[in-house]
N, C-alpha and C. Protein backbone atom coordinates (compact mmCIF):
# COMPACT_ATOMS: atom_id res chain seq x y z
N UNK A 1 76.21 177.23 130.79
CA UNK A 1 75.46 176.06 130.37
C UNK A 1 76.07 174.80 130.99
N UNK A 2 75.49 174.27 131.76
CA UNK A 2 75.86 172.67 132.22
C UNK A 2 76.01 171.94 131.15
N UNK A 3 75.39 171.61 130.15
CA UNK A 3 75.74 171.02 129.33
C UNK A 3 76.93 171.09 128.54
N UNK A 4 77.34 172.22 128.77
CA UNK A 4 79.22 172.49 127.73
C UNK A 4 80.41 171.81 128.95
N UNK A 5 79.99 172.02 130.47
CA UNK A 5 80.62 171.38 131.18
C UNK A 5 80.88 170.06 131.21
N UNK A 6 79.01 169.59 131.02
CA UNK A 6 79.67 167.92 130.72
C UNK A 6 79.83 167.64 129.43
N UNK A 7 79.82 168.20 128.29
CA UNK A 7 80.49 167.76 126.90
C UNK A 7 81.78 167.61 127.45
N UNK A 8 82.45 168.76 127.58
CA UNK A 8 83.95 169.10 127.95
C UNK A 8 84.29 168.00 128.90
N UNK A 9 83.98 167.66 129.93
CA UNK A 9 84.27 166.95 130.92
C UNK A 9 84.22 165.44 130.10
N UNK A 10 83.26 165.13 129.59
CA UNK A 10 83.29 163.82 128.26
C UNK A 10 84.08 163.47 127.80
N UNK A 11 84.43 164.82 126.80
CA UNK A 11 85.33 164.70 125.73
C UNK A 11 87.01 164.29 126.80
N UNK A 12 87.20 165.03 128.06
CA UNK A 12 88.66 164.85 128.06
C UNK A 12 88.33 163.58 128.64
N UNK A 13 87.07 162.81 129.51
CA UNK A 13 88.04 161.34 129.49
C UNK A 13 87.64 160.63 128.69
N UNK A 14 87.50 160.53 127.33
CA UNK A 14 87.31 160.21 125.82
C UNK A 14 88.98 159.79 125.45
N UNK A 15 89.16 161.55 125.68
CA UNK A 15 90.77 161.38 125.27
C UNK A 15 91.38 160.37 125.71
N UNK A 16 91.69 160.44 127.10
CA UNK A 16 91.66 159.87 128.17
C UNK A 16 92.49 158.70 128.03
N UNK A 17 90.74 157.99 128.08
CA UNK A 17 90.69 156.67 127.98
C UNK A 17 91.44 155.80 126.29
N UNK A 18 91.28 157.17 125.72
CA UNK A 18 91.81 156.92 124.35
C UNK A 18 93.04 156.13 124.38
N UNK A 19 93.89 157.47 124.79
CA UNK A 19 95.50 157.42 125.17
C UNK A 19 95.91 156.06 126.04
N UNK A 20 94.75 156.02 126.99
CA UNK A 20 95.07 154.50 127.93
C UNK A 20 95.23 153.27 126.87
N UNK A 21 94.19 153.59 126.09
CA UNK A 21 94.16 152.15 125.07
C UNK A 21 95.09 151.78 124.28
N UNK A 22 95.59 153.19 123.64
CA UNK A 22 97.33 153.32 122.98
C UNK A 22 97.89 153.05 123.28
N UNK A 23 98.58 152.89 124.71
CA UNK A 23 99.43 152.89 125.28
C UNK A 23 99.24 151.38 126.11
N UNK A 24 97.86 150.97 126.16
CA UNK A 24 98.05 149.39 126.33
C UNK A 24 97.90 148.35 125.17
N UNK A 25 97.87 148.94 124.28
CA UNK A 25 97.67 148.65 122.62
C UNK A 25 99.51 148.24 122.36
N UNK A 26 100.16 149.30 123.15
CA UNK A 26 101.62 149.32 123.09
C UNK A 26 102.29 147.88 123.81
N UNK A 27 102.04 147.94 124.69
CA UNK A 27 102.19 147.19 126.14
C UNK A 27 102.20 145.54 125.67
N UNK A 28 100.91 145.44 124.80
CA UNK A 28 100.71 144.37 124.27
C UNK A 28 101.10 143.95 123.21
N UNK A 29 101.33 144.82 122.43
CA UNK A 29 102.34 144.25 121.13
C UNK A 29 103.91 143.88 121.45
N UNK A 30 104.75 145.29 122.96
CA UNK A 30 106.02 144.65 122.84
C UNK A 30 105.70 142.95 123.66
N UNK A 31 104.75 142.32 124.40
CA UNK A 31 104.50 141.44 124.83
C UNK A 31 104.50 140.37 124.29
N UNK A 32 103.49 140.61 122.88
CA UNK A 32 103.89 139.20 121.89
C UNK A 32 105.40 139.65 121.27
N UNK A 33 105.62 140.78 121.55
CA UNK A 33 107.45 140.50 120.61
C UNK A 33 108.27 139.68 121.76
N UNK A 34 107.95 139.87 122.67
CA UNK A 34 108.66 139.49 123.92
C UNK A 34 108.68 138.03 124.24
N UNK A 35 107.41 137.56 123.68
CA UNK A 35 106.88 135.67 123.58
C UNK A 35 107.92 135.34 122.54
N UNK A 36 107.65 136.16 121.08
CA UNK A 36 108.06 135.24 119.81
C UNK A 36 109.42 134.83 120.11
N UNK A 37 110.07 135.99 120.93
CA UNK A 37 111.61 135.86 120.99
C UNK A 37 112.03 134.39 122.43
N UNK A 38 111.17 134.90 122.93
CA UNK A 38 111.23 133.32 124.15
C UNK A 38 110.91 132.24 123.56
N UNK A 39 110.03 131.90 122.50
CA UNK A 39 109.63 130.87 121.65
C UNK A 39 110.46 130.86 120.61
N UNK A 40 111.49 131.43 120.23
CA UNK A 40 112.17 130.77 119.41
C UNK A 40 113.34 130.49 120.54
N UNK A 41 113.98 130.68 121.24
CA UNK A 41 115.40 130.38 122.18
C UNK A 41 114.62 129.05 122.90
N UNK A 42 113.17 128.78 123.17
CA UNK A 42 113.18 127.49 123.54
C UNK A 42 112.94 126.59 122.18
N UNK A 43 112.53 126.50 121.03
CA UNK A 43 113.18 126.22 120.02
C UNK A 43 114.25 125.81 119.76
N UNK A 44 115.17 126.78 120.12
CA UNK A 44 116.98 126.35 119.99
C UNK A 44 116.88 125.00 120.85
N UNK A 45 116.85 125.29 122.23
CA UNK A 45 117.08 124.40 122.98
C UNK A 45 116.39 123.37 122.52
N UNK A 46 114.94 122.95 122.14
CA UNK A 46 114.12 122.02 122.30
C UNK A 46 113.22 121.83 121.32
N UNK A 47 114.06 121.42 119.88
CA UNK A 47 113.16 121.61 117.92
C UNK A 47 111.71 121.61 118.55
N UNK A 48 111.36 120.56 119.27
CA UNK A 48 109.92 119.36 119.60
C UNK A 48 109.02 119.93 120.46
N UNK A 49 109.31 120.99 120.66
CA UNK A 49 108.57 121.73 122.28
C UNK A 49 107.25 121.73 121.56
N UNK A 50 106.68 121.65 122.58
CA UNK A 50 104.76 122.60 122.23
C UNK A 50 104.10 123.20 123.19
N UNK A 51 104.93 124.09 122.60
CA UNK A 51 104.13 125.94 123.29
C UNK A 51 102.97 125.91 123.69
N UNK A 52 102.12 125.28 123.08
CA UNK A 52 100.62 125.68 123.39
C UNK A 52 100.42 125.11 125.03
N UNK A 53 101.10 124.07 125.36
CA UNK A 53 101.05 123.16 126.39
C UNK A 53 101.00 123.81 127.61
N UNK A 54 102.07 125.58 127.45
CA UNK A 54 102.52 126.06 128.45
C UNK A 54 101.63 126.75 128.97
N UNK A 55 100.81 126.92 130.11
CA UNK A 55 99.66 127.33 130.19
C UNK A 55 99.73 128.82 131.13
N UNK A 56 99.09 130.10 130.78
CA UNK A 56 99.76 131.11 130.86
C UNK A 56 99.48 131.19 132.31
N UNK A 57 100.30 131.99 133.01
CA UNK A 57 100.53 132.22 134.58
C UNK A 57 99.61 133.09 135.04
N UNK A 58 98.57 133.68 135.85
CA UNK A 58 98.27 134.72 136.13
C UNK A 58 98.67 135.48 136.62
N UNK A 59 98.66 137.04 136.28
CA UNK A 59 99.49 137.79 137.26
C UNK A 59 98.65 138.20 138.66
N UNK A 60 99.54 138.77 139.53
CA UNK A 60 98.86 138.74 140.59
C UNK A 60 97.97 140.16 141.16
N UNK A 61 97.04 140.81 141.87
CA UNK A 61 96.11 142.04 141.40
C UNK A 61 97.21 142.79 141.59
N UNK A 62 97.39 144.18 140.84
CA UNK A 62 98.49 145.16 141.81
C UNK A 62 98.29 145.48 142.70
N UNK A 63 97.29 145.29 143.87
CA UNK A 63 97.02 145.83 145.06
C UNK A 63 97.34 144.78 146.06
N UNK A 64 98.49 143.56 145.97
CA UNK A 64 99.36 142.68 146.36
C UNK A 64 100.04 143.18 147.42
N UNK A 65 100.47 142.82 148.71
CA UNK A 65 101.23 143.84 149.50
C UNK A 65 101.94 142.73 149.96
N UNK A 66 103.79 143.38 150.57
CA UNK A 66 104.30 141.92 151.32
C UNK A 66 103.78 141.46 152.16
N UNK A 67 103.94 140.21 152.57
CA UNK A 67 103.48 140.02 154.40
C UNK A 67 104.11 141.11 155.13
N UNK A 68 102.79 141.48 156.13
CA UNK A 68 102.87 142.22 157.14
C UNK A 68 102.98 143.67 156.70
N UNK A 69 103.13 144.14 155.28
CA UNK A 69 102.89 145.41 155.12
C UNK A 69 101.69 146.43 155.37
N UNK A 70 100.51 145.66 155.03
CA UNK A 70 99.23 146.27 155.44
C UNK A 70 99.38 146.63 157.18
N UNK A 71 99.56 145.48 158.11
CA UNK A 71 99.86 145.56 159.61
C UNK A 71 100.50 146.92 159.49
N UNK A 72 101.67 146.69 159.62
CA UNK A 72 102.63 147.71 159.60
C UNK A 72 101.81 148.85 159.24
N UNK A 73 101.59 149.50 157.81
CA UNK A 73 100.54 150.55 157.91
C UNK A 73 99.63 150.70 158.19
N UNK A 74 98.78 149.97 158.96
CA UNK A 74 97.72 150.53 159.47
C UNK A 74 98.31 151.15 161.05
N UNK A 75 99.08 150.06 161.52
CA UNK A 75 99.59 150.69 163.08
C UNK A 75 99.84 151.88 163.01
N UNK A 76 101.03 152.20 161.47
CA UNK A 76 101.60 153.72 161.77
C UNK A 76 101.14 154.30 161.66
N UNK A 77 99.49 154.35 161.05
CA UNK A 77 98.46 155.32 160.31
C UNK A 77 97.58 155.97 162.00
N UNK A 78 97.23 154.52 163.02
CA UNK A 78 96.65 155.12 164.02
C UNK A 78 97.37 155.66 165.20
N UNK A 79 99.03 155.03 164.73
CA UNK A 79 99.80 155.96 165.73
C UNK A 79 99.93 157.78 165.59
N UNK A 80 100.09 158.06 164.17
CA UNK A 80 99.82 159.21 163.61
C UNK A 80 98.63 159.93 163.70
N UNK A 81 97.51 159.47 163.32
CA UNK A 81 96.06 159.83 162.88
C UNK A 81 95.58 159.90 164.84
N UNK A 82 95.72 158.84 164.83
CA UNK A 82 94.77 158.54 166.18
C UNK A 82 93.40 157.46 165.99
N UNK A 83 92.32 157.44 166.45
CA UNK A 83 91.50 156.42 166.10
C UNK A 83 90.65 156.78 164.89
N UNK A 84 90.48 155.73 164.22
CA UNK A 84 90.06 155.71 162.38
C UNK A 84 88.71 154.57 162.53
N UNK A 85 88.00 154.40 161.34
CA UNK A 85 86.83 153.81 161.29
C UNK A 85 87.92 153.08 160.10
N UNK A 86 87.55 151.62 159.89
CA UNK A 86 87.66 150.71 158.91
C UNK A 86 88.10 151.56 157.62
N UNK A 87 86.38 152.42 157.07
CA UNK A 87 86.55 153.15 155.97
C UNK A 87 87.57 154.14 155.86
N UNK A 88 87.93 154.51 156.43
CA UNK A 88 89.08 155.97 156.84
C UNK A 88 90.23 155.44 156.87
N UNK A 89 90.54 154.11 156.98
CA UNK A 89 91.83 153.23 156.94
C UNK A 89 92.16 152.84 155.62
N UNK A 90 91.21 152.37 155.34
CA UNK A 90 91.14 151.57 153.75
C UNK A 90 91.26 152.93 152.84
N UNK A 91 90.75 154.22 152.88
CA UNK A 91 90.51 155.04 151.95
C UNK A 91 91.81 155.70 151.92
N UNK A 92 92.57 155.62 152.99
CA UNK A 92 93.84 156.50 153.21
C UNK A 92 94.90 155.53 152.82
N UNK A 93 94.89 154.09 153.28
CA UNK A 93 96.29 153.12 152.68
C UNK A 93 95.94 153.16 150.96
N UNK A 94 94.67 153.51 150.35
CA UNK A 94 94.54 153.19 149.21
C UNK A 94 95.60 154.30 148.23
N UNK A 95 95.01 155.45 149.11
CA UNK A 95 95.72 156.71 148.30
C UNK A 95 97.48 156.74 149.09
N UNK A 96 97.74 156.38 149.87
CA UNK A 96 99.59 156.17 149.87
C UNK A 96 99.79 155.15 149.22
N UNK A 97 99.24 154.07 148.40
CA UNK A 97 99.39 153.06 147.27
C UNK A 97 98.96 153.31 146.43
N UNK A 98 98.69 154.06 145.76
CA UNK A 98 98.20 155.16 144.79
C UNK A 98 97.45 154.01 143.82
N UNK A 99 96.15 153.33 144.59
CA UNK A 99 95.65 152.82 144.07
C UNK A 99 94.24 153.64 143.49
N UNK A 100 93.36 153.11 142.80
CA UNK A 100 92.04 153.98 142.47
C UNK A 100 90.97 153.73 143.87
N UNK A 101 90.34 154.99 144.33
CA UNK A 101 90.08 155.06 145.32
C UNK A 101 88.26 154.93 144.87
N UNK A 102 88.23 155.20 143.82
CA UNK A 102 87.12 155.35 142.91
C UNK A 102 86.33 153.93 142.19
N UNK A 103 87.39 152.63 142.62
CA UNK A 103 87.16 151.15 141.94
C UNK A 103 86.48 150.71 143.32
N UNK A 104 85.49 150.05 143.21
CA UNK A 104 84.34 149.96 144.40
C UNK A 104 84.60 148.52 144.50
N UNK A 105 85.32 147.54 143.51
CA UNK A 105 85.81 146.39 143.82
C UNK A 105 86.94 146.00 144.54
N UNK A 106 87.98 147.20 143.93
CA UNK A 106 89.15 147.30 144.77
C UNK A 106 88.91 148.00 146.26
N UNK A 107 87.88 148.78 146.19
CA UNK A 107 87.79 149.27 147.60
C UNK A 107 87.37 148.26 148.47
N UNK A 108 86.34 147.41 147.71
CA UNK A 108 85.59 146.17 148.76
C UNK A 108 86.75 145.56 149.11
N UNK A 109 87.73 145.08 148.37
CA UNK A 109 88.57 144.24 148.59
C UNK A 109 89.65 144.40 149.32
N UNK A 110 90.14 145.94 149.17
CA UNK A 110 91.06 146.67 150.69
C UNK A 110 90.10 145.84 151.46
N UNK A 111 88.74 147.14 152.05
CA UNK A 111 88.35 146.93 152.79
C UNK A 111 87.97 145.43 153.93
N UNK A 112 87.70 144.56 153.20
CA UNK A 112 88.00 142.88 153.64
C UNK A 112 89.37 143.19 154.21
N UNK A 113 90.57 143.27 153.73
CA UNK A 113 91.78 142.88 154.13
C UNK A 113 92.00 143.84 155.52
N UNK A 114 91.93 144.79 154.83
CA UNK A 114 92.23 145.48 156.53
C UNK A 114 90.70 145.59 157.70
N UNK A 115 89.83 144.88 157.16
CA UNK A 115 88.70 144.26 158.54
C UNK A 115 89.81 143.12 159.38
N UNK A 116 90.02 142.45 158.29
CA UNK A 116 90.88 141.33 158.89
C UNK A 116 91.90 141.56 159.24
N UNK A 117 92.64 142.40 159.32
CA UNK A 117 94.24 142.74 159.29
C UNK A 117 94.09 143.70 161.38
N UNK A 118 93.00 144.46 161.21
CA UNK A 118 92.21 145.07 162.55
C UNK A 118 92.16 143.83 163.06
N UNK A 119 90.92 143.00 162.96
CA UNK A 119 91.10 141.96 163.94
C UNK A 119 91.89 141.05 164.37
N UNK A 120 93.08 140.68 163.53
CA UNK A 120 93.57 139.91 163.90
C UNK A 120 94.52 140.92 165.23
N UNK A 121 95.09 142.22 164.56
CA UNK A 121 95.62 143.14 165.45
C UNK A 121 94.94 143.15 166.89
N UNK A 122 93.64 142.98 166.85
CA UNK A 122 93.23 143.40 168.14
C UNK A 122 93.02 141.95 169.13
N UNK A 123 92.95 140.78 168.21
CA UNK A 123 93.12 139.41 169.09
C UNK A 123 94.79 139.63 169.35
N UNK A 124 95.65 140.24 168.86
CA UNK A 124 96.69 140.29 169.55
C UNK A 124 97.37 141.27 170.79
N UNK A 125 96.18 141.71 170.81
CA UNK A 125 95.81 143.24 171.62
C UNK A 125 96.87 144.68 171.45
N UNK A 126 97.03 144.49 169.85
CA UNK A 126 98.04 146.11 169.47
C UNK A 126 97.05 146.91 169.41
N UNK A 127 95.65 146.72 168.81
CA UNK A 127 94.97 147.57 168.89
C UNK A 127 93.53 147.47 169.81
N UNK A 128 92.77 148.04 169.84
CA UNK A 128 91.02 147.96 170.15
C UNK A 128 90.59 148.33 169.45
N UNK A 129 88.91 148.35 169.67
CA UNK A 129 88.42 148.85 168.67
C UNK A 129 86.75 149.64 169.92
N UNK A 130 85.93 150.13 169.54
CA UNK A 130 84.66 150.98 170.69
C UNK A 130 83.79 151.55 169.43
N UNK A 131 82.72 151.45 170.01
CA UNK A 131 81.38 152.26 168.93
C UNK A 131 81.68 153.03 168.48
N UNK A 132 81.49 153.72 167.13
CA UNK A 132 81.54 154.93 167.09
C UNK A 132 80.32 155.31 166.24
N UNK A 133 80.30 156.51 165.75
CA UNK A 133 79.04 157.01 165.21
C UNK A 133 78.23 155.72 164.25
N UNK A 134 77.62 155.73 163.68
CA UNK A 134 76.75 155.24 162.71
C UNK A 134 76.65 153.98 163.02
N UNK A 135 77.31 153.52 163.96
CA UNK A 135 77.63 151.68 164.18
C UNK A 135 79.32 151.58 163.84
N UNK A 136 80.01 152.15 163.30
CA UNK A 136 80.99 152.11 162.59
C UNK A 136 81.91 151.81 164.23
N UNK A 137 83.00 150.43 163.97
CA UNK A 137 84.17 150.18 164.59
C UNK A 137 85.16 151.83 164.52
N UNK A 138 85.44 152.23 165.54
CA UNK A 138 86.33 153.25 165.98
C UNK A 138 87.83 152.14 166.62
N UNK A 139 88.81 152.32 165.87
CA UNK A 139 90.15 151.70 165.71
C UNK A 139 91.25 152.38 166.13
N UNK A 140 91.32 151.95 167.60
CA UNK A 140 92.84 152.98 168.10
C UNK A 140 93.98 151.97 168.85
N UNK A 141 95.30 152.44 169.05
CA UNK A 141 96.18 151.91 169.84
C UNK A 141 95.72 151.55 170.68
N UNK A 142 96.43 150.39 171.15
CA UNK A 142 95.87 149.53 172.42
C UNK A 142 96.29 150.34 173.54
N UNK A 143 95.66 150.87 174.46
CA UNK A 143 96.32 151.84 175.71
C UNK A 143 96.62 152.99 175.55
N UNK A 144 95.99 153.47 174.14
CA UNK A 144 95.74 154.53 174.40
C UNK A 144 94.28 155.67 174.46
């Protein structure tokens, strides 16, 4: 029965997602323990402070990379691989950053970076780029 497959298949990311929520349910409580205790030591220092003033920081996406790390892996990916399409770049640095390969926002958003990360490579002539099937940029070492 297909249908016991997708109950079953339901139910475990039910669980799942359950356990995710627990465990960021967790995340967030030691977080405000983690404030109260910074808000009272600036206290010590400063009776008069007002907290509210401090306006919270954003963090930055986890899919953040140093300068020049993306470069760097994509070169070693087509020195290895050989010539790659955009998508085949982005889908492969995603999974050695063990990012979700499955988030179609995070994929758009690789994908932008290493369009750009290719071209700038190839105005510097490390790489080229030639037709390949579907319209799709074909991305290889320069000279080779």
């Amino acid at each position: 029965m297909v249908t016991t497959h997708a109950i079953t298949a339901l139910r475990d990311k039910r669980g799942e997602l359950a356990g995710s929520i627990d465990a960021l349910q967790d995340q967030l409580r030691q977080a405000f323990i983690d404030m109260d205790h910074i808000d009272a030591t600036l206290r010590m220092f400063q009776p008069d402070i007002e907290l509210d003033e401090i306006k919270p920081k954003p963090l930055p996406p986890r899919h953040r990379a140093f300068k020049g790390q993306v470069t760097r892996a994509i070169l070693a990916m087509l020195r290895k691989e050989g010539p790659m399409d955009a998508k085949a770049i982005t889908l492969r640095l995603m999974a050695e950053r063990e990012l979700n390969v499955n988030d179609s926002g995070l994929q758009k958003a690789m994908h932008k970076r290493i369009g750009a990360a290719l071209r700038n490579l190839r105005e510097r002539t490390l790489v080229q780029s030639e037709q390949g099937k579907g319209g799709l940029l074909r991305w290889s070492i320069a000279g080779s």
